[in-house]
Protein backbone atom coordinates (compact mmCIF):
# COMPACT_ATOMS: atom_id res chain seq x y z
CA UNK A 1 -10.85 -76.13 -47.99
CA UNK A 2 -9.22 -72.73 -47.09
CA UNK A 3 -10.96 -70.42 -44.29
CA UNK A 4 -11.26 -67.01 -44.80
CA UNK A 5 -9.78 -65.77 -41.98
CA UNK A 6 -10.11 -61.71 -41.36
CA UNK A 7 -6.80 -61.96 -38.82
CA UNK A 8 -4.63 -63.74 -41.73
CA UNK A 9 -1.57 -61.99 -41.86
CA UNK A 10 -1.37 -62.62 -45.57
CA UNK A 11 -2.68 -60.76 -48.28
CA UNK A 12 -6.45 -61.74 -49.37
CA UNK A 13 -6.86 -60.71 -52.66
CA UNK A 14 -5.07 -57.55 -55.00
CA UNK A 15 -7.51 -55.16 -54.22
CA UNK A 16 -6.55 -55.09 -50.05
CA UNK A 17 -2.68 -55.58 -51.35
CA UNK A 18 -3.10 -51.85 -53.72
CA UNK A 19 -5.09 -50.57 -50.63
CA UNK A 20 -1.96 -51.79 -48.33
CA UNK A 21 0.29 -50.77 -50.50
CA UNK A 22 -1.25 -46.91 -50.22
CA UNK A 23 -0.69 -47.25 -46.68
CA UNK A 24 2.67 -48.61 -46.75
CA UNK A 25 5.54 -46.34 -45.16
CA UNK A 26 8.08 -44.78 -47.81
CA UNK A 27 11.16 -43.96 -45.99
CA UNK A 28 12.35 -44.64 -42.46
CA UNK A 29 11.04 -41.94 -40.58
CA UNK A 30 7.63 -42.94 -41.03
CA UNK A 31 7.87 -46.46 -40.16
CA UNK A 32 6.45 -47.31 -36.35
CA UNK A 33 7.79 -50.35 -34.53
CA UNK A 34 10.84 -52.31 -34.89
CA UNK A 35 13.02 -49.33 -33.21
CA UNK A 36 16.11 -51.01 -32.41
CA UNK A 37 16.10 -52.77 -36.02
CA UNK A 38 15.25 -49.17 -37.38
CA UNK A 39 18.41 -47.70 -35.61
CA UNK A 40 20.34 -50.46 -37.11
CA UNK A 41 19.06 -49.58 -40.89
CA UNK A 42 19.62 -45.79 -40.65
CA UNK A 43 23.68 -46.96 -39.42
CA UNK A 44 23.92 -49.21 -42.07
CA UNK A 45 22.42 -46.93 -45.27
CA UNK A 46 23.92 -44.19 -43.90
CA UNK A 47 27.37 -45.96 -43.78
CA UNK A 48 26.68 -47.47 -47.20
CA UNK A 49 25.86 -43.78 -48.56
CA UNK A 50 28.58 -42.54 -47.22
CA UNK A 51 31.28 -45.08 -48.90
CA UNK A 52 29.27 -44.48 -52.03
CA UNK A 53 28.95 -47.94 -52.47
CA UNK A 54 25.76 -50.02 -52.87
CA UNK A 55 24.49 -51.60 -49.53
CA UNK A 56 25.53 -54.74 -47.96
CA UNK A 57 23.00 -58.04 -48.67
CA UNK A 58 19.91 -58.12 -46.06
CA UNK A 59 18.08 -61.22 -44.53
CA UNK A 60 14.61 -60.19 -42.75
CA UNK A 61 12.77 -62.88 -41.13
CA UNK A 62 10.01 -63.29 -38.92
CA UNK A 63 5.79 -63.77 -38.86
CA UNK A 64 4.14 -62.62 -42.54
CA UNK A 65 2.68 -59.01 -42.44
CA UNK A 66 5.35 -57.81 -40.03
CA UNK A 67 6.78 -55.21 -42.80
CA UNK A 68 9.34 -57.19 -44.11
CA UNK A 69 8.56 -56.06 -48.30
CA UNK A 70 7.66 -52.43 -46.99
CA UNK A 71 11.34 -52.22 -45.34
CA UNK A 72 13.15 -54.04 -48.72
CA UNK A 73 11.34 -51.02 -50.19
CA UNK A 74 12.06 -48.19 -47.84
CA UNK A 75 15.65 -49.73 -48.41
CA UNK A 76 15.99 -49.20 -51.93
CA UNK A 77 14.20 -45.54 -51.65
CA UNK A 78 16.72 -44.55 -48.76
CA UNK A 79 19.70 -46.08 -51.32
CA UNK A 80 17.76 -44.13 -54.20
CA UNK A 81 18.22 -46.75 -56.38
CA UNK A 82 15.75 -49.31 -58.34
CA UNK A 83 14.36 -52.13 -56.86
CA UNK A 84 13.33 -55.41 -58.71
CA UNK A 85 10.95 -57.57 -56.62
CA UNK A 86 10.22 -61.27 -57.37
CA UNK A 87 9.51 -64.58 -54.88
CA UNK A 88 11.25 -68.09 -54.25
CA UNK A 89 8.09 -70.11 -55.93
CA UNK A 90 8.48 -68.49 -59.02
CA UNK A 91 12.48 -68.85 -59.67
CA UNK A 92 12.26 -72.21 -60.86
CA UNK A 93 15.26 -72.56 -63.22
CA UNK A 94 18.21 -70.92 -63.44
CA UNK A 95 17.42 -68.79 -66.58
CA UNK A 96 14.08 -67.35 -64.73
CA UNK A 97 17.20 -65.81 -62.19
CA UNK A 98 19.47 -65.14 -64.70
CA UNK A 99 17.58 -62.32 -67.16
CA UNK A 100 16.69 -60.27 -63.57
CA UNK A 101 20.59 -60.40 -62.86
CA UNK A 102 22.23 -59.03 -65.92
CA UNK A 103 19.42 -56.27 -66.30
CA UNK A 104 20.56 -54.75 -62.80
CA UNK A 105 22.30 -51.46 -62.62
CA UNK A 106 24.89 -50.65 -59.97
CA UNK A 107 22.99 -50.06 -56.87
CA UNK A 108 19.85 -51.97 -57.31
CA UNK A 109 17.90 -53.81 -55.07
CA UNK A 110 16.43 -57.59 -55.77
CA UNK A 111 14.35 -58.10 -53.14
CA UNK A 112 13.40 -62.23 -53.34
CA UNK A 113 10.11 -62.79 -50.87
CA UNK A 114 9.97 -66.65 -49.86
CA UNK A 115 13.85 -67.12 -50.28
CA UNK A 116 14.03 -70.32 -48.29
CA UNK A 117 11.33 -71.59 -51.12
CA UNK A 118 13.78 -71.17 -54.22
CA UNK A 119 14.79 -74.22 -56.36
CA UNK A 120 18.20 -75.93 -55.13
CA UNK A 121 19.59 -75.19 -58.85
CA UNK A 122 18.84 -71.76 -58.29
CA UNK A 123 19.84 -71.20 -55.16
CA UNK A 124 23.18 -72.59 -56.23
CA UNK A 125 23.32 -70.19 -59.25
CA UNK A 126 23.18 -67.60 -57.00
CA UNK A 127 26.13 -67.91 -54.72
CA UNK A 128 28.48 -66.44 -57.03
CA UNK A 129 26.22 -63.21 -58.18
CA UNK A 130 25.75 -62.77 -54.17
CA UNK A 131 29.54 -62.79 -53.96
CA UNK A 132 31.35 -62.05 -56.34
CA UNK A 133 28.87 -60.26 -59.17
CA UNK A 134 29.04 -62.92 -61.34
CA UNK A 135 27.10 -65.58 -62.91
CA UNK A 136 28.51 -68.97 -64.23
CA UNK A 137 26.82 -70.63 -66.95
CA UNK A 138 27.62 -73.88 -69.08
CA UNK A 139 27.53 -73.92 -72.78
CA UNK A 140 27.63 -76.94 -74.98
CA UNK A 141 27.50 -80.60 -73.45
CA UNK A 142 30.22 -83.39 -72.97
CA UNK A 143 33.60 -82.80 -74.21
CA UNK A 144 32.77 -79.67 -75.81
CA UNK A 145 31.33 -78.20 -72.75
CA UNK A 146 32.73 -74.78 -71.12
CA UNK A 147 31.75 -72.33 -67.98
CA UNK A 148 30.83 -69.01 -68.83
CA UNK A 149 31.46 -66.24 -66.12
CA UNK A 150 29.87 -62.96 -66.95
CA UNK A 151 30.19 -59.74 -64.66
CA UNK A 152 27.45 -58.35 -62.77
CA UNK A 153 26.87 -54.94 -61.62
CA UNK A 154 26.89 -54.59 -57.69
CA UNK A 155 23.85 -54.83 -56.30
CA UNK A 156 21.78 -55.31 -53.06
CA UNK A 157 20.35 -58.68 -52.07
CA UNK A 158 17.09 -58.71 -49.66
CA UNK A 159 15.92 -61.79 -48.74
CA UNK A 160 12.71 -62.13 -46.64
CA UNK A 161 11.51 -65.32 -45.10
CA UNK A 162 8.65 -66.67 -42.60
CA UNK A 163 10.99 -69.63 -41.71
CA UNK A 164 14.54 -69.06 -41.25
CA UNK A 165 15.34 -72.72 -39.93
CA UNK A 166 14.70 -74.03 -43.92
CA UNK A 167 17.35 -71.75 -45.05
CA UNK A 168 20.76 -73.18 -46.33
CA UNK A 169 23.30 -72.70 -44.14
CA UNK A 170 25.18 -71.72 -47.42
CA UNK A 171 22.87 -69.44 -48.64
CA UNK A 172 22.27 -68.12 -44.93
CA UNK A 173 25.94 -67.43 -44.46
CA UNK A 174 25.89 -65.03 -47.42
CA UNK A 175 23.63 -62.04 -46.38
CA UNK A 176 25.88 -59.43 -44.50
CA UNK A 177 23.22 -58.51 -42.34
CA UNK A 178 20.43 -60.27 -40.83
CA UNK A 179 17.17 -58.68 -39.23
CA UNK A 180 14.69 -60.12 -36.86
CA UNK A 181 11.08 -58.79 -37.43
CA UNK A 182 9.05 -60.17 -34.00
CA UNK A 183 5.30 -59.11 -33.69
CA UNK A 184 4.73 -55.29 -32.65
CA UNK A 185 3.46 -53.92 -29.53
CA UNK A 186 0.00 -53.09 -28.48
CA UNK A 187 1.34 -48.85 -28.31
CA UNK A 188 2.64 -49.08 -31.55
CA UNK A 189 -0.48 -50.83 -33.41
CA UNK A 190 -2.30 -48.41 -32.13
CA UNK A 191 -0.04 -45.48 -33.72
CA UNK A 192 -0.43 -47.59 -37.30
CA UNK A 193 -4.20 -47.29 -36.83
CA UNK A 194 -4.20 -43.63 -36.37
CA UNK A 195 -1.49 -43.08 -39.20
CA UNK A 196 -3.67 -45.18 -41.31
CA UNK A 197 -6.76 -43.58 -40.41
CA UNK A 198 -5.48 -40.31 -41.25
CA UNK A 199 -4.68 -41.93 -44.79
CA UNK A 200 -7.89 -43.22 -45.34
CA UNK A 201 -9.88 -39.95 -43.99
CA UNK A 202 -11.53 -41.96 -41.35
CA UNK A 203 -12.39 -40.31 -37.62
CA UNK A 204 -11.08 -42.01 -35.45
CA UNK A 205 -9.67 -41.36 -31.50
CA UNK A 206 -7.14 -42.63 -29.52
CA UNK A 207 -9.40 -45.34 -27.50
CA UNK A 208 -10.78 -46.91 -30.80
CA UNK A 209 -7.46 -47.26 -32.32
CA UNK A 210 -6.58 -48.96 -28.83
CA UNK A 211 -8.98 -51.26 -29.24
CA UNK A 212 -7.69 -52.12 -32.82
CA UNK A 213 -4.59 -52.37 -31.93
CA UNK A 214 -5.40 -54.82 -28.98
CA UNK A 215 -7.12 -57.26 -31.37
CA UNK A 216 -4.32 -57.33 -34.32
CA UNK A 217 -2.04 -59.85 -33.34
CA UNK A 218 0.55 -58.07 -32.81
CA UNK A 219 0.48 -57.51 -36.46
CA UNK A 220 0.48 -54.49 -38.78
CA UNK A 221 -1.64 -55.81 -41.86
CA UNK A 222 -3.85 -57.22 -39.45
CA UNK A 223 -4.53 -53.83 -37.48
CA UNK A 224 -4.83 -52.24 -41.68
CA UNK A 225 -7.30 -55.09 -42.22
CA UNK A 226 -9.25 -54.47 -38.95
CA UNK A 227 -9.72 -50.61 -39.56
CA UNK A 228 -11.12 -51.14 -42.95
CA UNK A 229 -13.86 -53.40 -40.98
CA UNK A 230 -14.23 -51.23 -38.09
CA UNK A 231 -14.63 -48.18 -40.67
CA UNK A 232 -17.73 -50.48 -42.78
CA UNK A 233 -19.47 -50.78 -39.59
CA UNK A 234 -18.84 -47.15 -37.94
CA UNK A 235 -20.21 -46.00 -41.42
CA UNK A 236 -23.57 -47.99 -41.25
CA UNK A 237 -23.88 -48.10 -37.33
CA UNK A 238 -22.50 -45.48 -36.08
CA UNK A 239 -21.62 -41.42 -36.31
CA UNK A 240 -18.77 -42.02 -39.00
CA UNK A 241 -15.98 -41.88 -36.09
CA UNK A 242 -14.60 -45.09 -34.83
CA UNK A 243 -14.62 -45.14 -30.65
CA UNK A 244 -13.68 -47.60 -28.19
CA UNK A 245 -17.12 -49.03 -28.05
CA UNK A 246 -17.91 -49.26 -32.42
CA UNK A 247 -14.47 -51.00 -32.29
CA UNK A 248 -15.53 -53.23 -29.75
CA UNK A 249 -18.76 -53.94 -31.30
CA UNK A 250 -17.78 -54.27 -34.61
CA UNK A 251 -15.16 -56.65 -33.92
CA UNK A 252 -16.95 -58.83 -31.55
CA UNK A 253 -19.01 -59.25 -34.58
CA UNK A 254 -16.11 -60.49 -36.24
CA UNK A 255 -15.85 -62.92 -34.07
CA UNK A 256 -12.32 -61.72 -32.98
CA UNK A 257 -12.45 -61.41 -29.06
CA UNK A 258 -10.26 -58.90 -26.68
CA UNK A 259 -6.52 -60.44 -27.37
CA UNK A 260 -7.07 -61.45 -31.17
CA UNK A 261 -8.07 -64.48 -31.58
CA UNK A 262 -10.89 -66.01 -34.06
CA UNK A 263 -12.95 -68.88 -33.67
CA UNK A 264 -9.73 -71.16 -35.51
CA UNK A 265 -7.63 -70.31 -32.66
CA UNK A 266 -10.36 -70.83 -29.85
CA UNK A 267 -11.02 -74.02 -32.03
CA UNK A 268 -7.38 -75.00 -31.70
CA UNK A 269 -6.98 -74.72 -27.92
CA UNK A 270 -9.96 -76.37 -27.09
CA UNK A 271 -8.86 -79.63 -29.54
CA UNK A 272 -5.76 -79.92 -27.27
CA UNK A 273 -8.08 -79.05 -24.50
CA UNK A 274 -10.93 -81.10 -25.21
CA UNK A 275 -9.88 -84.02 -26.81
CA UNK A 276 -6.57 -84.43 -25.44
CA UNK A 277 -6.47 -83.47 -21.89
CA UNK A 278 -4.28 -80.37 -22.55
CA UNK A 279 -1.72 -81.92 -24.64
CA UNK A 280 0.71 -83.21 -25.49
CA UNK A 281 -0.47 -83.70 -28.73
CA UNK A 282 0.98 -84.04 -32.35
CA UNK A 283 0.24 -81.76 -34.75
CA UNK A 284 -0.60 -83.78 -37.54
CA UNK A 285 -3.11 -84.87 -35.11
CA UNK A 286 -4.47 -81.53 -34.44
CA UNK A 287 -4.41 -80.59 -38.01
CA UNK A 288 -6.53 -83.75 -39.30
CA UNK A 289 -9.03 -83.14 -36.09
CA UNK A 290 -9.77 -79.64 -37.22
CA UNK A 291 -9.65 -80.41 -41.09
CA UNK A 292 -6.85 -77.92 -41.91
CA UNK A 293 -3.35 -78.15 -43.46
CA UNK A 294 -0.48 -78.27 -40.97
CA UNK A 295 0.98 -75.39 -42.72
CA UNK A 296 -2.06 -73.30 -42.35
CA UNK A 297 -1.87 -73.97 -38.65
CA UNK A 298 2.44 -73.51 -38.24
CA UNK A 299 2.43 -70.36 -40.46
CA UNK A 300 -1.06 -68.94 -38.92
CA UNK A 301 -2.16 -69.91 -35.93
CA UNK A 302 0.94 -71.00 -33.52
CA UNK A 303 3.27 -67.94 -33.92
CA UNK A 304 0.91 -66.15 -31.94
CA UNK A 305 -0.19 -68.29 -29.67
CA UNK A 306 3.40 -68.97 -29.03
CA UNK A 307 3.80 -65.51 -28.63
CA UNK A 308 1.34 -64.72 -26.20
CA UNK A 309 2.07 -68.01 -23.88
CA UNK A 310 -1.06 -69.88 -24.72
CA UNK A 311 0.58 -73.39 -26.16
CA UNK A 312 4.01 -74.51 -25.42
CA UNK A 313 5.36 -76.45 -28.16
CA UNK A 314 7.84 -79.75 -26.95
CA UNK A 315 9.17 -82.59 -28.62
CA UNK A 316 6.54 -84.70 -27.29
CA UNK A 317 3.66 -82.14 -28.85
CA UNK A 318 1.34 -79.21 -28.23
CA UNK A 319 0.52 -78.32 -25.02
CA UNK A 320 -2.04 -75.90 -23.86
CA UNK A 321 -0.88 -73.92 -20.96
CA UNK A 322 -2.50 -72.54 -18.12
CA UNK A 323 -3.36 -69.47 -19.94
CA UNK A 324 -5.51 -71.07 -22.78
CA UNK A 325 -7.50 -72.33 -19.77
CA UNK A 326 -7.86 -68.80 -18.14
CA UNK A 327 -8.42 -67.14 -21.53
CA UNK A 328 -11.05 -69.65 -22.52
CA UNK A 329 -12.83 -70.40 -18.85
CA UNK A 330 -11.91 -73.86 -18.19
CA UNK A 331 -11.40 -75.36 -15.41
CA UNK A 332 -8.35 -77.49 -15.55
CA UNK A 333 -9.46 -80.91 -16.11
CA UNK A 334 -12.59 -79.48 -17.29
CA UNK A 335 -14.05 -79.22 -20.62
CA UNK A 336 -15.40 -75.76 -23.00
CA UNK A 337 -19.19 -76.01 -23.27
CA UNK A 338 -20.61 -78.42 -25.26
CA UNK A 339 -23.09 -76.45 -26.73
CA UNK A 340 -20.28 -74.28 -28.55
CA UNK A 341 -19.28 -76.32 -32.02
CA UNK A 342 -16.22 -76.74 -32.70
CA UNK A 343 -16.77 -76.42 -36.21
């Protein structure tokens, strides 16, 4: 069964995406974070604008709810041109591909979330629209058989993907430009709390949105996700403005402690901790302890814990570093206390 996690960096349900999508950045200048791959956007569009020609195909990877869809879409707004959005899972066949590509204008955007999930046959339909503007089709069968090519109009492919390693190395090789999207700092959370608080007509000061900022994973949907809580509870418990200590409060409630993590991730560490001495450990074997889909646990969990130097991951397994122990108060060759469940 899937936990509701409040920290998930994807999307819960389409209520939160329309209220994310009301907070979403429209052009360039708003967007906080990500300043060097900023710079390298405004070069690129403004090159691109300047040549009068549409703009070269774009690769963003990196963690979900990063800003990877909201910077396809400041693209195409910055380009003023059209942008037709659509995912890898639901490309299936070749015709499902083919109707979006011949309905482009000169200019547009498809922006394809999930790429490295799109059907083989697909993905090899594409190669000639990404290169050339064309589409080859095949008409008839056996003898009688012949290959179409129709003309596209130029357009702009962005491709966005949580794991660039399952990528084709053909389909890789034929995005012009490639962006990194790696998990934001603590300063610049805290400036997406307070620009999203302002949206959302909530009080809120600098040491609150600190606080917010601290606990969201280094993520901008989380720190969206977290306000929204931190607002509920300021609204019942507190003044109406959010402070250091209702943010504290609230999300202690949450169960989300002072560096992000929820009880899944304290859960995780103290599996490797507990049961296997630190590690290593395999993480089919972690997954089937803790009753959760590897996936869940690669796309969700790790990044971060990567990130912030709590489990090294070797060829041998998971290993929890010294830091897990610090962060959760164990002693190493210790244990957590036993009167804390696991589950």
């Amino acid at each position: 069964m899937k936990r509701e996690r409040i920290i998930s960096p994807e999307v819960a349900d389409p209520v939160e995406e329309k209220t994310f999508l009301s907070l979403r950045p429209t052009v360039l200048d708003e967007y906080i974070g990500q300043k060097n791959l900023v710079e390298k956007m405004q070069l690129s569009i403004a090159a691109a604008r300047k040549r009068d020609e549409p703009h070269e195909h774009m690769l963003f990877y990196g963690p979900p709810g990063l800003g990877k869809t909201t910077l396809a879409y400041i693209l195409a707004k910055e380009m003023g041109a059209n942008i037709v959005s659509t995912s890898g899972p639901t490309l299936t066949r070749s015709g499902d591909l083919m109707g979006i590509l011949t309905n482009l204008k000169h200019g547009d955007v498809l922006f394809i979330d999930e790429i490295h999930r799109l059907n083989p046959v697909v993905e090899e339909f594409i190669y000639p629209a990404l290169e050339d503007f064309r589409v080859e089709f095949l008409i008839d069968k056996g003898a009688f058989s012949r290959v179409i090519n129709m003309p596209l109009k130029q357009f702009t492919m962005i491709g966005a993907t949580t794991r660039a390693g399952l990528l084709s190395a053909p389909l890789r090789d034929r995005f012009g430009i490639y962006h990194h999207i790696d998990f934001y700092e603590v300063e610049d959370l805290k400036e997406v709390a307070l620009r999203s608080a302002g949206l959302l007509k909530v009080e809120i000061d600098e040491e609150g949105a600190e606080v917010i900022g601290r606990r969201s994973r280094g993520t901008p949907r989380i720190a969206n996700r977290l306000l929204r809580r931190v607002r509920d509870y300021c609204e019942i418990k507190g003044d109406g403005t959010i402070n250091a200590e209702v943010a504290r409060k609230a999300l202690d409630m949450e169960g989300i402690d002072h560096i992000g993590l929820d009880k899944l991730d304290r859960d995780y560490l103290k599996i490797i901790i507990d049961y296997y001495n630190g590690g290593p450990v395999g993480l089919e074997t972690i997954a089937t302890t803790l009753n959760e889909e590897s996936d869940t646990l690669v796309d969700m969990v790790e990044p971060f814990l990567l990130k912030i130097g709590l489990i090294q991951r070797t060829r041998q397994g998971r290993i929890a570093t010294d830091a897990a122990y610090t962060h959760l108060k164990i002693k190493k060759g210790g244990r957590s206390n036993p009167q804390e469940s696991l589950f």
